[in-house]
Each structure stands twice: as structure tokens, then as C-alpha cells.
N, C-alpha and C. Protein backbone atom coordinates (compact mmCIF):
# COMPACT_ATOMS: atom_id res chain seq x y z
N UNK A 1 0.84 -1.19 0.00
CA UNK A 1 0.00 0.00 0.00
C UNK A 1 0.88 1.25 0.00
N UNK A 2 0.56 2.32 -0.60
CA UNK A 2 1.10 3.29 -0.60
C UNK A 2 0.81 4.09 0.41
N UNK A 3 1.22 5.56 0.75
CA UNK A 3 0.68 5.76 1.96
C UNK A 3 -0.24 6.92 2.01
N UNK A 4 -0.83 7.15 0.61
CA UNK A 4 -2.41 7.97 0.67
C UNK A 4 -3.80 6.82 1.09
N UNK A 5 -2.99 5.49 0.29
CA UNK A 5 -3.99 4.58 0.76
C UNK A 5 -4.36 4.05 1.69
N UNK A 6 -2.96 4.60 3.14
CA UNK A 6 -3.11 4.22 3.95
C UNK A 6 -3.93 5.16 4.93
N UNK A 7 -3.27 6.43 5.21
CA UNK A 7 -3.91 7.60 5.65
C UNK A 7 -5.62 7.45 5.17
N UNK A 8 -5.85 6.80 4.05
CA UNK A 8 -7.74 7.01 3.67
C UNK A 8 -8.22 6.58 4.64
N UNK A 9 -7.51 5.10 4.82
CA UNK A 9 -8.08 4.43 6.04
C UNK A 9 -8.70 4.74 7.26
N UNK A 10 -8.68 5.72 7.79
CA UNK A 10 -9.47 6.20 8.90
C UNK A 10 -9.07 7.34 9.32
N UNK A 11 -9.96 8.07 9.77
CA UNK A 11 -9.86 9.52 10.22
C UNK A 11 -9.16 10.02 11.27
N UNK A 12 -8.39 9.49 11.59
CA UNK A 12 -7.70 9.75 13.10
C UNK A 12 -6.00 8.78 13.32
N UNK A 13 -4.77 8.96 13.29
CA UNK A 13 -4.18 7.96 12.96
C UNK A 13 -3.78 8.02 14.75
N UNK A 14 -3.71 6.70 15.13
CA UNK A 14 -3.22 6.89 16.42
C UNK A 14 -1.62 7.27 16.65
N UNK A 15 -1.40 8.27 17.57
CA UNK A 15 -0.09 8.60 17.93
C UNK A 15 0.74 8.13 19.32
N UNK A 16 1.42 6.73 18.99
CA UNK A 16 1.44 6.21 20.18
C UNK A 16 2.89 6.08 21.01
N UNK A 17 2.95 6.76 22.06
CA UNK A 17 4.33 6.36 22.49
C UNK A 17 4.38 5.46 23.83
N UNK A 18 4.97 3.94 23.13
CA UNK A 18 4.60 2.66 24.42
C UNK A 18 5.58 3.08 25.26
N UNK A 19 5.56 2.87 26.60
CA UNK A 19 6.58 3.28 27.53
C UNK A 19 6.95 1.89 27.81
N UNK A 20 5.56 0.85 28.28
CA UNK A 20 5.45 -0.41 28.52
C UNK A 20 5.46 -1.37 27.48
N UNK A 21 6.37 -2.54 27.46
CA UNK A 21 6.17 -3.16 26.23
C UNK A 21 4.98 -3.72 26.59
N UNK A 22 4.29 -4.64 27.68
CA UNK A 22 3.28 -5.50 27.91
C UNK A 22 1.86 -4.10 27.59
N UNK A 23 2.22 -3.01 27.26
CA UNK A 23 1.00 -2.47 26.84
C UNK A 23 0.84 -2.32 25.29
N UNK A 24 2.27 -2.79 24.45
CA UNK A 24 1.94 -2.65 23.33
C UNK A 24 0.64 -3.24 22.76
N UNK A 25 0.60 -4.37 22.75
CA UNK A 25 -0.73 -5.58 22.45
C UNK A 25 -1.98 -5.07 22.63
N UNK A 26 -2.21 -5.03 24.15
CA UNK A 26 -3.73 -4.93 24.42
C UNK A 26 -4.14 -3.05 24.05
N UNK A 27 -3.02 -2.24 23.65
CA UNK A 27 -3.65 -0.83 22.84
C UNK A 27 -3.92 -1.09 21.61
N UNK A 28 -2.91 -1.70 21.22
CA UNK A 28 -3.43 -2.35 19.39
C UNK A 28 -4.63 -2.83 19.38
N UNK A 29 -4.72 -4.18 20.27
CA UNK A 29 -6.37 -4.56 20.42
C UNK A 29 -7.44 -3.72 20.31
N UNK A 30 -7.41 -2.56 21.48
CA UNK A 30 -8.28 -1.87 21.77
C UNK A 30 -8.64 -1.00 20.35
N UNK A 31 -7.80 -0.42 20.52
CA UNK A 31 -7.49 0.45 19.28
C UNK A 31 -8.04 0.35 18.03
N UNK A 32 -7.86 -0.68 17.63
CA UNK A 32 -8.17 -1.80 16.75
C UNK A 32 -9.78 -1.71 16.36
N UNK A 33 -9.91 -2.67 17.65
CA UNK A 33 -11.49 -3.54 17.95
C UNK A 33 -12.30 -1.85 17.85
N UNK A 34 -11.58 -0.57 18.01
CA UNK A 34 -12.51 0.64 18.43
C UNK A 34 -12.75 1.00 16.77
N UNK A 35 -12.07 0.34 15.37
CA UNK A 35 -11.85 1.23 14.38
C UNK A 35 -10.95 2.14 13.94
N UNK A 36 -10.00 1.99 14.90
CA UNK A 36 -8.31 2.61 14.54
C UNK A 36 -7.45 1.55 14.18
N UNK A 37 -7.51 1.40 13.20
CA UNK A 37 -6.20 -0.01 12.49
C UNK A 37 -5.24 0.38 12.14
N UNK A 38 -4.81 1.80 11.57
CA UNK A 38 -4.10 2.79 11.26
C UNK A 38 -3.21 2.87 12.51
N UNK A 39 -1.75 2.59 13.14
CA UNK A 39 -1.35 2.65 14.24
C UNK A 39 0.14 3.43 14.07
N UNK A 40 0.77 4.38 14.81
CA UNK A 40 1.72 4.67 14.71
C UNK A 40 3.01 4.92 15.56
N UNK A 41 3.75 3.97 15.92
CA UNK A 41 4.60 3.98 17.13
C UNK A 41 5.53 4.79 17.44
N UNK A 42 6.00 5.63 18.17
CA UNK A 42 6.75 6.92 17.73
C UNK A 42 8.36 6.03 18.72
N UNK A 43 8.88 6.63 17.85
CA UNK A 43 10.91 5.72 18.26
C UNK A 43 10.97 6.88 19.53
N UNK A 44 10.26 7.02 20.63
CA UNK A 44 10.84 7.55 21.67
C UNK A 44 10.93 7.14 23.05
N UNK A 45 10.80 5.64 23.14
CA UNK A 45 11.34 4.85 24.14
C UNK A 45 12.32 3.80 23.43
N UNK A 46 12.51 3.32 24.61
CA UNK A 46 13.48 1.86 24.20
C UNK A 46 12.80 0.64 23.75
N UNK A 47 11.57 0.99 24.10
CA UNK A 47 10.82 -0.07 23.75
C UNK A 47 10.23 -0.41 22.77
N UNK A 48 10.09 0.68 21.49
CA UNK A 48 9.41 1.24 20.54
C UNK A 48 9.25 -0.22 19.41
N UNK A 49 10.49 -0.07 19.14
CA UNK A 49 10.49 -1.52 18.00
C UNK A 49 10.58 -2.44 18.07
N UNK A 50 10.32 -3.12 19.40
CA UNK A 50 9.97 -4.23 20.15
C UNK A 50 8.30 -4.46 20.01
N UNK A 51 7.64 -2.70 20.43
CA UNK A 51 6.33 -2.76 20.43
C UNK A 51 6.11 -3.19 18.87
N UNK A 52 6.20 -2.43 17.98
CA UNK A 52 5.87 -2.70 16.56
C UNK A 52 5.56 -4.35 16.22
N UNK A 53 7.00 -4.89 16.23
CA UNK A 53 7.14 -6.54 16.05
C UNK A 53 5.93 -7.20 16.70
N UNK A 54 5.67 -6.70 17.84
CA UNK A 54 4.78 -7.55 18.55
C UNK A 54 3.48 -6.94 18.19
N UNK A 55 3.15 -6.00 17.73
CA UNK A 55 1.98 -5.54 17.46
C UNK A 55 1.56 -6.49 16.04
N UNK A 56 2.89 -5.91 15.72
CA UNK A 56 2.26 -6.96 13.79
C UNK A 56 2.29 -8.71 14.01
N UNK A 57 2.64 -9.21 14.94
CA UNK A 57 2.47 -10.82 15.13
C UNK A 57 1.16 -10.53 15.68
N UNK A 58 0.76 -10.02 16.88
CA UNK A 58 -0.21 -10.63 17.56
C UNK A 58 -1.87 -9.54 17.16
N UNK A 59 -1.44 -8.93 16.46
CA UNK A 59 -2.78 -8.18 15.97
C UNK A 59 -2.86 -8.19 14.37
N UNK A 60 -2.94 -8.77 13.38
CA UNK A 60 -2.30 -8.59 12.21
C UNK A 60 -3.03 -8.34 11.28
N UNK A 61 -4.35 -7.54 11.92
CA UNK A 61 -5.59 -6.75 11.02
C UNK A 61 -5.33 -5.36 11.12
N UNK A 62 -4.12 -4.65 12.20
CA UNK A 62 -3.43 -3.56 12.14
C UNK A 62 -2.32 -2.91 11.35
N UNK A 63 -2.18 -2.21 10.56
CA UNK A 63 -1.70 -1.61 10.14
C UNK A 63 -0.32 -0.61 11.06
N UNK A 64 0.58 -1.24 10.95
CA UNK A 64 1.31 -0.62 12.36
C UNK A 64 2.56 0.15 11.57
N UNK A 65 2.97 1.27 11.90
CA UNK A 65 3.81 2.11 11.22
C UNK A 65 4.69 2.70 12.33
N UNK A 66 5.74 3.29 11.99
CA UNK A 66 6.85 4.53 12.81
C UNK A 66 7.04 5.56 12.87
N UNK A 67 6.98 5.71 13.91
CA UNK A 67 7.09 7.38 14.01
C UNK A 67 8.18 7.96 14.68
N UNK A 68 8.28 9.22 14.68
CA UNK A 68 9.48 10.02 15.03
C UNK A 68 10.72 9.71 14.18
N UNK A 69 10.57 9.38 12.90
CA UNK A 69 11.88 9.07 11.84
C UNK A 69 12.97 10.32 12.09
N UNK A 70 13.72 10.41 12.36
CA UNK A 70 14.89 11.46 12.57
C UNK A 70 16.46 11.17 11.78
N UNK A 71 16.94 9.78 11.74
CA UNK A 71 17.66 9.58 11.24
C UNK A 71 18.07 8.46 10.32
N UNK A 72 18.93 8.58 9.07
CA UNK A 72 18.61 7.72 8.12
C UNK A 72 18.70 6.02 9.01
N UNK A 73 19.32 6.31 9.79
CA UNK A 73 19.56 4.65 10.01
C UNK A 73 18.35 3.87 10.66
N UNK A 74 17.73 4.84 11.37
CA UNK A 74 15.97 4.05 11.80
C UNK A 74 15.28 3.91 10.83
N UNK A 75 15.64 3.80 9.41
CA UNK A 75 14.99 3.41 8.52
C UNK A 75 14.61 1.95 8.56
N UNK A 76 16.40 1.46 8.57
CA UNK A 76 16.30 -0.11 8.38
C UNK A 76 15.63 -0.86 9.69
N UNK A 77 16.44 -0.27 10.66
CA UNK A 77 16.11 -0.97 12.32
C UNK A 77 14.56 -0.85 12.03
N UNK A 78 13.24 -0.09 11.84
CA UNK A 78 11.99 0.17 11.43
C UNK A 78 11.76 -0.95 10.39
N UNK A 79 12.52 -1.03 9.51
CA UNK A 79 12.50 -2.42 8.75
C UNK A 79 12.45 -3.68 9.58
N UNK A 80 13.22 -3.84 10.29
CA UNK A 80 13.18 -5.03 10.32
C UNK A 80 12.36 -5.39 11.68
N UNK A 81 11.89 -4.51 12.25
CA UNK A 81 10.66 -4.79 13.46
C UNK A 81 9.56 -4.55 12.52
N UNK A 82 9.34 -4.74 11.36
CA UNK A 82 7.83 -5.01 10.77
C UNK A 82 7.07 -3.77 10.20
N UNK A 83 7.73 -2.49 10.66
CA UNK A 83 6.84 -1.08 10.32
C UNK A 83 6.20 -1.16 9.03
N UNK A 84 5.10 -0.94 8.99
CA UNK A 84 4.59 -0.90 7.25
C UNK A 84 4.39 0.77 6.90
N UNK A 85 4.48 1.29 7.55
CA UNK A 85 4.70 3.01 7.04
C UNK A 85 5.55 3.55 7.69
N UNK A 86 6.00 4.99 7.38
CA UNK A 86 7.43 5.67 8.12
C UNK A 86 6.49 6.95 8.44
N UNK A 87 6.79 7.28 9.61
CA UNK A 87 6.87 9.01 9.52
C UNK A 87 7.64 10.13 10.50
N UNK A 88 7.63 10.86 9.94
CA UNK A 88 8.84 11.70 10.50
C UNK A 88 8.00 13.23 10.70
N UNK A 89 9.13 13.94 11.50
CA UNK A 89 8.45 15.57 12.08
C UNK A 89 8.94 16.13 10.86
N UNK A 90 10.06 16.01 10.47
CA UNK A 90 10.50 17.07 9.14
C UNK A 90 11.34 16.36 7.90
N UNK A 91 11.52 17.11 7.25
CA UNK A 91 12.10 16.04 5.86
C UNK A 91 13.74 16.80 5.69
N UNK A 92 14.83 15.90 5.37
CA UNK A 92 16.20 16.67 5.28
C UNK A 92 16.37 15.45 4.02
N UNK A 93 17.41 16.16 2.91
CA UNK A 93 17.69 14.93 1.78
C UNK A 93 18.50 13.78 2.71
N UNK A 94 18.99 13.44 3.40
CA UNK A 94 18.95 12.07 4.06
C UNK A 94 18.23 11.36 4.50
N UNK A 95 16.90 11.89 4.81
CA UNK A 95 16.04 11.22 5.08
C UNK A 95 14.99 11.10 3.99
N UNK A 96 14.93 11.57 2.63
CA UNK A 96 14.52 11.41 1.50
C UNK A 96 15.13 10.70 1.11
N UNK A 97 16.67 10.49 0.76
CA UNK A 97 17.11 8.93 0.07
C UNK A 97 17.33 8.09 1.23
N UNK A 98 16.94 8.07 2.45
CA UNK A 98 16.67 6.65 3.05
C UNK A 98 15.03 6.34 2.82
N UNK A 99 14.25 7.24 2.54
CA UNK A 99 12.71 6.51 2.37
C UNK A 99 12.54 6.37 0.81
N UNK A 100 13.89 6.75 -0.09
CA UNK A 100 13.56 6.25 -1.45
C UNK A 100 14.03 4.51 -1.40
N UNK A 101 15.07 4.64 -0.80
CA UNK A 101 15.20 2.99 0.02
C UNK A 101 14.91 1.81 0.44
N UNK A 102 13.43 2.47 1.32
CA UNK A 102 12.96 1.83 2.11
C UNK A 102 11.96 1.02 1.51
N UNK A 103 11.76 -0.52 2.13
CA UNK A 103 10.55 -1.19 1.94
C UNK A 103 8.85 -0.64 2.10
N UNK A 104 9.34 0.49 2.88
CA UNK A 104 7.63 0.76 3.69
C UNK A 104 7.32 2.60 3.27
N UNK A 105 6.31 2.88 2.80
CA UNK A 105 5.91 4.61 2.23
C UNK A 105 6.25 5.33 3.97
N UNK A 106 6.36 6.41 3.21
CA UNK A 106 6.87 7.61 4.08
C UNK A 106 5.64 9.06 4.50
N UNK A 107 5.18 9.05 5.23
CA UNK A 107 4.42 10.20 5.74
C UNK A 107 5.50 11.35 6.06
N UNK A 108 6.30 12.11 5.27
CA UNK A 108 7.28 13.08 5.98
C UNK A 108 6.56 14.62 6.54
N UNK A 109 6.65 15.08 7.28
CA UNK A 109 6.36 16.36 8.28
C UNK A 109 6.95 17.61 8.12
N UNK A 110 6.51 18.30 7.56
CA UNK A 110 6.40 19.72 7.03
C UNK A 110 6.19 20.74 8.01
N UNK A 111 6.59 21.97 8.30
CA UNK A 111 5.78 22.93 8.97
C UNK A 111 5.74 24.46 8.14
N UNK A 112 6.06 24.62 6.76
CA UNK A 112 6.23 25.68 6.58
C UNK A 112 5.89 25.34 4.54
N UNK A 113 5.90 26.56 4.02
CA UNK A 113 5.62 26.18 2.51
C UNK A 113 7.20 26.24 2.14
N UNK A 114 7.94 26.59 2.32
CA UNK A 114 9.49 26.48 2.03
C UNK A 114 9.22 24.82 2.20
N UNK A 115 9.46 24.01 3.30
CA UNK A 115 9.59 22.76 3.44
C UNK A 115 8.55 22.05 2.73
N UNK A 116 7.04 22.41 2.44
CA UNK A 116 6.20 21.83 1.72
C UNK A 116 7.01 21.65 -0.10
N UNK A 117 7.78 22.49 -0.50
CA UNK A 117 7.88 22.87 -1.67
C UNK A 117 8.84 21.74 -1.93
N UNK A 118 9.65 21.71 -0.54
CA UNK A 118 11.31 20.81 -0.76
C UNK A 118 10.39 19.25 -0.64
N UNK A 119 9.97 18.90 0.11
CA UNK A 119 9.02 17.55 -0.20
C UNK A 119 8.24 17.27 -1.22
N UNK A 120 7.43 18.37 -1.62
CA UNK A 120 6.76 17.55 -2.87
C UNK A 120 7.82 17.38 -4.20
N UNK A 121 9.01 18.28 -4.13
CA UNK A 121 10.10 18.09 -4.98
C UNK A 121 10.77 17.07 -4.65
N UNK A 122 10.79 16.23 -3.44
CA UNK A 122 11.28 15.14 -3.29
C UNK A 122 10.36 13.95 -3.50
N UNK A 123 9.28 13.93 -4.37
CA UNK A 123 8.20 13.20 -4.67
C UNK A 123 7.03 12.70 -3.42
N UNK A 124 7.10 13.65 -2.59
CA UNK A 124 5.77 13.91 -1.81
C UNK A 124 4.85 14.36 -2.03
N UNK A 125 3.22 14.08 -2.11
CA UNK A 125 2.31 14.88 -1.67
C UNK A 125 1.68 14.30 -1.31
N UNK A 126 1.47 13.57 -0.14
CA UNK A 126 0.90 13.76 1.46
C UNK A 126 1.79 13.50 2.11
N UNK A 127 1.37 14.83 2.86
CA UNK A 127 2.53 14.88 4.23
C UNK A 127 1.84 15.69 5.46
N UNK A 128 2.14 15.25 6.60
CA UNK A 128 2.29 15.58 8.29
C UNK A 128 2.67 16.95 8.31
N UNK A 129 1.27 18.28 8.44
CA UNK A 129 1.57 19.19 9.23
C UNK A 129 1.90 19.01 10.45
N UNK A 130 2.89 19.36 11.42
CA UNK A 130 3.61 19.09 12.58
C UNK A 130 4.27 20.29 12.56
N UNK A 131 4.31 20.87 14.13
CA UNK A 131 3.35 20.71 15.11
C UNK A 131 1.99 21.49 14.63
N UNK A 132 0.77 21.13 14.10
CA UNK A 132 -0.16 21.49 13.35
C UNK A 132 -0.81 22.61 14.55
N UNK A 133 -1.04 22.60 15.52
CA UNK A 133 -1.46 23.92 16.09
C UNK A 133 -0.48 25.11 15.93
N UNK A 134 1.05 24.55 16.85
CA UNK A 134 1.86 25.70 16.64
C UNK A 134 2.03 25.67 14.74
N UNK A 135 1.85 25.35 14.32
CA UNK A 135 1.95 26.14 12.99
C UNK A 135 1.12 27.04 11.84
N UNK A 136 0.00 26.99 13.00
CA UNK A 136 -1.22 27.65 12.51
C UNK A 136 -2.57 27.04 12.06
N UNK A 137 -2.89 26.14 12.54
CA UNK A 137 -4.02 25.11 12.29
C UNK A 137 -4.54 24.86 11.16
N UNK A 138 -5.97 25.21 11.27
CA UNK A 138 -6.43 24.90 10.40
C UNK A 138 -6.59 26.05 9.68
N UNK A 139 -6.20 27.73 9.83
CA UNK A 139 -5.79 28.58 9.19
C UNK A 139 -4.67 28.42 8.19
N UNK A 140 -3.69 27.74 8.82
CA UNK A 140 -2.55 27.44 8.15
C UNK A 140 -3.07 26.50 6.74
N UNK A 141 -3.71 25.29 6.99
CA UNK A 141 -4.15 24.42 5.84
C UNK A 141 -5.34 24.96 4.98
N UNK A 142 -5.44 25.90 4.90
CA UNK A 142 -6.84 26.82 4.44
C UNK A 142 -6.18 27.49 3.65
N UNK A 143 -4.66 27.91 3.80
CA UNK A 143 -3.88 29.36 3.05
C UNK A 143 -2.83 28.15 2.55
N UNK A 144 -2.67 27.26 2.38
CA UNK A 144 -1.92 25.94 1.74
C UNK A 144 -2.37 25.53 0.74
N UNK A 145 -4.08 25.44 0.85
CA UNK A 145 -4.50 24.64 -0.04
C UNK A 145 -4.95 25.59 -1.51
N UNK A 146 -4.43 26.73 -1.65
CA UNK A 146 -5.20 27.20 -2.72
C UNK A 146 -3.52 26.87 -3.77
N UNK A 147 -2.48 28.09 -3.48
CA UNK A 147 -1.26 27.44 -3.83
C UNK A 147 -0.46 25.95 -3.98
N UNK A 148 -1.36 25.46 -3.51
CA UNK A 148 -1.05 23.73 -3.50
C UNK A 148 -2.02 22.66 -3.59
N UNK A 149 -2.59 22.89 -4.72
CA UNK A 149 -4.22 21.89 -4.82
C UNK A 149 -3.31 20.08 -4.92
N UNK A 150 -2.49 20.25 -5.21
CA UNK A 150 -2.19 18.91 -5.78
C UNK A 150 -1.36 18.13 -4.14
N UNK A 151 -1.34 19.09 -2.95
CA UNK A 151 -0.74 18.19 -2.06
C UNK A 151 -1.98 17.97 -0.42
N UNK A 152 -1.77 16.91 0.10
CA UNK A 152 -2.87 16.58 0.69
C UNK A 152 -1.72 16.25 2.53
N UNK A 153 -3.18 16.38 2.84
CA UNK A 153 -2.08 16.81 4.52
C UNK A 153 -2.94 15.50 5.64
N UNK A 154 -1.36 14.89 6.71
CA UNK A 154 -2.62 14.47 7.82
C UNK A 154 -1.87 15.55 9.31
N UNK A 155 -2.65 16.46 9.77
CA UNK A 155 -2.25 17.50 10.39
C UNK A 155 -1.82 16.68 12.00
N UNK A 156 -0.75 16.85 12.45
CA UNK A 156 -0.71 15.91 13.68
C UNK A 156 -0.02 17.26 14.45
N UNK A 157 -0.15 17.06 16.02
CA UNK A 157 -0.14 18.04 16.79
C UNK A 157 -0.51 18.64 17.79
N UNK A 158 -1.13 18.50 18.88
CA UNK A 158 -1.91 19.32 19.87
C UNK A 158 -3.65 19.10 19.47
N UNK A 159 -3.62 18.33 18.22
CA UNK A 159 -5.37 18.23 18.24
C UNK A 159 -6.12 16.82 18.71
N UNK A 160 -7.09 17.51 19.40
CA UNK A 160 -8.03 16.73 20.43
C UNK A 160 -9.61 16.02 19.37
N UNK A 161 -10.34 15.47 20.19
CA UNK A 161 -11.23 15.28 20.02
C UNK A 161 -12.41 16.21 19.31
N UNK A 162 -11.94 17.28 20.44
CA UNK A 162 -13.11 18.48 20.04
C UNK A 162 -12.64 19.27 18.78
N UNK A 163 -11.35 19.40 18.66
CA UNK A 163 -11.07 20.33 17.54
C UNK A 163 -10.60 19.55 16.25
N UNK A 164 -10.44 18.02 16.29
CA UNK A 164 -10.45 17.06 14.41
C UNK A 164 -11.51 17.62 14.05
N UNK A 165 -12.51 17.26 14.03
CA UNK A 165 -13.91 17.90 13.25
C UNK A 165 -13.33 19.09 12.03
N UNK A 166 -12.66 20.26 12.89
CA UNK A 166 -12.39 21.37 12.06
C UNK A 166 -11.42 21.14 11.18
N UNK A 167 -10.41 19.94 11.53
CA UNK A 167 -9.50 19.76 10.37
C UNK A 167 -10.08 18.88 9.12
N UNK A 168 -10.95 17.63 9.85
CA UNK A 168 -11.25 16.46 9.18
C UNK A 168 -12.10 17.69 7.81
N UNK A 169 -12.82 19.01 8.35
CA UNK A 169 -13.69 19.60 7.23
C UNK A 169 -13.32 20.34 6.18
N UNK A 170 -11.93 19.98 6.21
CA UNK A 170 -11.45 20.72 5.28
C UNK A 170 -10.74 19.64 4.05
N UNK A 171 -10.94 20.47 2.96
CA UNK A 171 -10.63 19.25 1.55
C UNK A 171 -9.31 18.55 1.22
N UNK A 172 -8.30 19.21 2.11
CA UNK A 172 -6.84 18.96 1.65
C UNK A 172 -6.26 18.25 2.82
N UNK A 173 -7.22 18.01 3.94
CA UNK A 173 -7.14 16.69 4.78
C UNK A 173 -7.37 15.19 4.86
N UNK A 174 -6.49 14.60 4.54
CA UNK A 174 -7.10 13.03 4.64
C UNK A 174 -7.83 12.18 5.82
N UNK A 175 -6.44 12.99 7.02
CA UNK A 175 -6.90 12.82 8.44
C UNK A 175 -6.06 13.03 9.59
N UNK A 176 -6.66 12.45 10.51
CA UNK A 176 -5.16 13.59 11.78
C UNK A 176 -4.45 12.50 12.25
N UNK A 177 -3.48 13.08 12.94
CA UNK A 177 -3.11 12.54 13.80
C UNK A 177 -3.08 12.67 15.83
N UNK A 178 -3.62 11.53 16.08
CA UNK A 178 -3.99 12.11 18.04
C UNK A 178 -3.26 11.36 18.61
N UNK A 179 -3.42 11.55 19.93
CA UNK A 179 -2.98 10.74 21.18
C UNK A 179 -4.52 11.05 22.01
N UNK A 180 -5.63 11.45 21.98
CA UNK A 180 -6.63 11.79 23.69
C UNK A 180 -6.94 10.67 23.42
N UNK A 181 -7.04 9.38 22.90
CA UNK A 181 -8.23 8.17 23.29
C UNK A 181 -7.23 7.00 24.15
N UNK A 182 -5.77 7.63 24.08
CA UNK A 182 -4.59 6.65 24.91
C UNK A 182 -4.45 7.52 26.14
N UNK A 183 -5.30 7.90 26.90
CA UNK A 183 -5.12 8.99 28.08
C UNK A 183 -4.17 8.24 29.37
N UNK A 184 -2.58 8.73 30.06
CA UNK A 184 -1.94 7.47 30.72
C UNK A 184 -3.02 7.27 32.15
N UNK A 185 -4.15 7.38 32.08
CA UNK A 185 -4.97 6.80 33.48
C UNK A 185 -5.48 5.78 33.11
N UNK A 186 -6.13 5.69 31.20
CA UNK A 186 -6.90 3.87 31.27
C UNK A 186 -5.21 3.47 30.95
N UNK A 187 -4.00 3.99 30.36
CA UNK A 187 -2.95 3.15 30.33
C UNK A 187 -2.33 2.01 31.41
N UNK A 188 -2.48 3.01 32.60
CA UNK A 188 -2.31 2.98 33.96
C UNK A 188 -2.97 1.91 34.95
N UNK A 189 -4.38 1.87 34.35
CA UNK A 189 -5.02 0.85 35.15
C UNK A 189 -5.55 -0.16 34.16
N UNK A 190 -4.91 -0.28 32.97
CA UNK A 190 -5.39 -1.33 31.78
C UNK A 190 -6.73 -1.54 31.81
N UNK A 191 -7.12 0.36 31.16
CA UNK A 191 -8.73 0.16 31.01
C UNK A 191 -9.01 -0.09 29.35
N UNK A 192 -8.47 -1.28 28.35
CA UNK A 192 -8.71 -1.71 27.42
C UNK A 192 -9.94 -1.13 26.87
N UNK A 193 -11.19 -1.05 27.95
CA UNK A 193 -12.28 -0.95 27.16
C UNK A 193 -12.34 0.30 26.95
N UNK A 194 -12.18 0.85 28.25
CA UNK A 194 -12.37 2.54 28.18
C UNK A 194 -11.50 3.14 26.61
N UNK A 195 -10.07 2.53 26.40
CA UNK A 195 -9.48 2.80 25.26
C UNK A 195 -10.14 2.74 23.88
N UNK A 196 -11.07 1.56 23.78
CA UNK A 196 -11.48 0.81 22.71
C UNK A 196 -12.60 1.91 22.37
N UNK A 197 -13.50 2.39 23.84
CA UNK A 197 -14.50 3.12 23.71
C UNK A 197 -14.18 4.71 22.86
N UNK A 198 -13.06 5.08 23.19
CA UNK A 198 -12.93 6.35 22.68
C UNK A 198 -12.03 6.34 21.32
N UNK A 199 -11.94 5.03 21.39
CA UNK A 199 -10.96 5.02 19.75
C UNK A 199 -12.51 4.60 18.73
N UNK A 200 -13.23 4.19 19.21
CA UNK A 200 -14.70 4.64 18.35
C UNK A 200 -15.11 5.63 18.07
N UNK A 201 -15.51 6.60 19.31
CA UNK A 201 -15.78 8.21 19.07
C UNK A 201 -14.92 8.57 18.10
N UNK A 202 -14.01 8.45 17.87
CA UNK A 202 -12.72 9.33 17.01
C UNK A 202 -13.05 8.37 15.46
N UNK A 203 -13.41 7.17 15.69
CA UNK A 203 -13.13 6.43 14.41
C UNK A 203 -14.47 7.31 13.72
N UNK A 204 -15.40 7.49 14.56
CA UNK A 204 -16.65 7.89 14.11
C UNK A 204 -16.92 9.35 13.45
N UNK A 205 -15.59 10.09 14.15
CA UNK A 205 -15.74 11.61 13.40
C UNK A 205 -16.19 11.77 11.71
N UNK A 206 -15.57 10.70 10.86
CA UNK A 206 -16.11 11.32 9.66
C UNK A 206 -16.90 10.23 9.36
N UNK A 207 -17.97 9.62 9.91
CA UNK A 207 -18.57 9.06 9.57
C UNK A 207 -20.34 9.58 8.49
């Protein structure tokens, strides 16, 4: 799959950083079972690509991808724990010829039209507004999309529940990226369901 086809997939991509490996599994589950199959593990524990591997054996109707790409060499290590998509906060040409490389499509992260311009010249168009509030929200993707009909955004960043709606309504969004339905209190007391419950609400936004 490429990775517009993947982003179609659902309106909300989860943004997940496992601290616990024994919580990788039962969030995928939840997650999952709620209508978030779309999963994205961000490389900022030790545990990160441990979680992945085990996510793609023991859930394998998920779609499990990487996040926080920073340097060319977590390309491969991301390879070989199973990642089926890449994504990163910003794009540098090293990290464009490691995702021309790579087995798995690349979501790269933009915050400015200078950097939008250098990605779609590096054969991007969809890419990760980041940090999508601090960069001007959904004002920002409103004054993007007239100069740039041909590139399509999943805005990740500081947005909640209450405020996707305003991104999901706009045409040059595929979909966001969150963390509120992984809140660390059901993490904390392995409230699976409570997780499962609010990864519905969110699956449900563009319904």
C-alpha cells in the first residue's frame, strides 16, 4: 500500500508512544477492535520496535507504522521490526534517500511552505503538518491549499477530540493525527475498554 492509501483508512491515525512493552498488544487490540487499524509507534522509548514486532504478530488486522523518523539509520532498524509506514516531524535529503530505500511509504512532516515545496520536490504529496497547532491550524491548511491543490495533509499536533472535526472539514485533509483516546490513566489501570470506547468516538468523526 502506498501511503495515501493508507492515511484514507481512517480519520484519526493513532499517535502512540509505548513506555510499557506489555501495553503494546492490548492498545493495538483496543485500538483496533474501536476502528483505529491505522497505528503509529513513535521511536521515543526503548521499547518502541519491540512494540511494533509484537503488534504486527499478535494483531495482524493492524496496520502498524513509525514514528518520530529522525535519522537515516531508523529506517532499516523500522524495517526489520515489521513497520509498514514511516513518519517523520521534518524532511532533510537524508532522510529522502533513506525513504527512497525503504521497503515501507513515508508520511514526511512539514511545517512551513518552504519545506512543503522541498518535499513535494522530493516526490511527496501527502505529508504531516507538525506541530499542526503551533503552525497555525487549520488557518494554516486553508492558506496551503489554494497554492497547493495537488498536495494533501494528515495534520498531527496538539489536536483533540473536540477540535479534528475542524480539520477532518477541510478538503486537503485526509486525516489527523492524536494521542486523547490513549489517556496514561486507562494506560495505567489497563482500562482496554475505556481505550477501545474512545478510539470509536474518534473512528466515528467522519462518519
Amino acid at each position: 500500500m502506498n501511503i495515501r492509501e493508507i492515511v484514507d483508512l481512517t480519520p484519526v491515525i493513532p499517535v502512540l508512544t509505548i513506555n510499557k512493552i506489555e501495553h503494546a498488544v492490548p492498545v493495538a487490540r483496543a485500538l483496533t477492535a474501536g476502528g483505529l487499524r491505522v497505528l503509529e509507534i513513535t521511536l521515543r522509548t526503548p521499547v518502541a520496535l519491540a512494540a511494533i514486532e509484537a503488534m504486527r504478530k499478535a494483531v495482524p488486522e493492524a496496520i502498524v507504522g513509525v514514528g518520530t523518523l529522525t535519522r537515516a539509520v531508523d529506517f532499516a532498524s523500522a524495517d526489520r521490526a515489521g513497520a509498514q509506514f514511516g513518519v517523520t516531524p521534518g524532511l532533510t535529503p537524508e532522510l529522502a534517500a533513506a525513504a527512497r530505500g525503504s521497503r515501507f511509504p513515508l508520511l514526511p512532516g512539514i511545517m512551513t511552505p518552504t519545506e512543503l515545496i522541498a518535499a513535494r520536490l522530493a516526490g511527496f504529496h501527502v505529508l504531516k503538518l507538525f506541530p499542526a497547532q503551533q503552525a497555525g491550524g487549520v488557518g494554516m491548511l486553508k492558506a496551503l491549499s489554494a497554492p497547493f491543490p495537488d498536495v494533501m495533509f494528515c495534520p498531527t499536533g496538539g489536536i483533540s477530540f473536540a477540535t479534528a472535526p475542524e480539520f477532518l472539514a477541510l478538503a486537503n485533509v485526509l486525516c489527523v493525527g492524536g494521542s486523547w483516546f490513549t489517556p496514561q490513566a486507562l494506560l495505567d489501570t489497563h482500562n482496554w475498554a475505556g481505550i477501545e470506547a474512545l478510539a470509536r468516538q474518534a473512528a466515528n468523526l467522519r462518519s
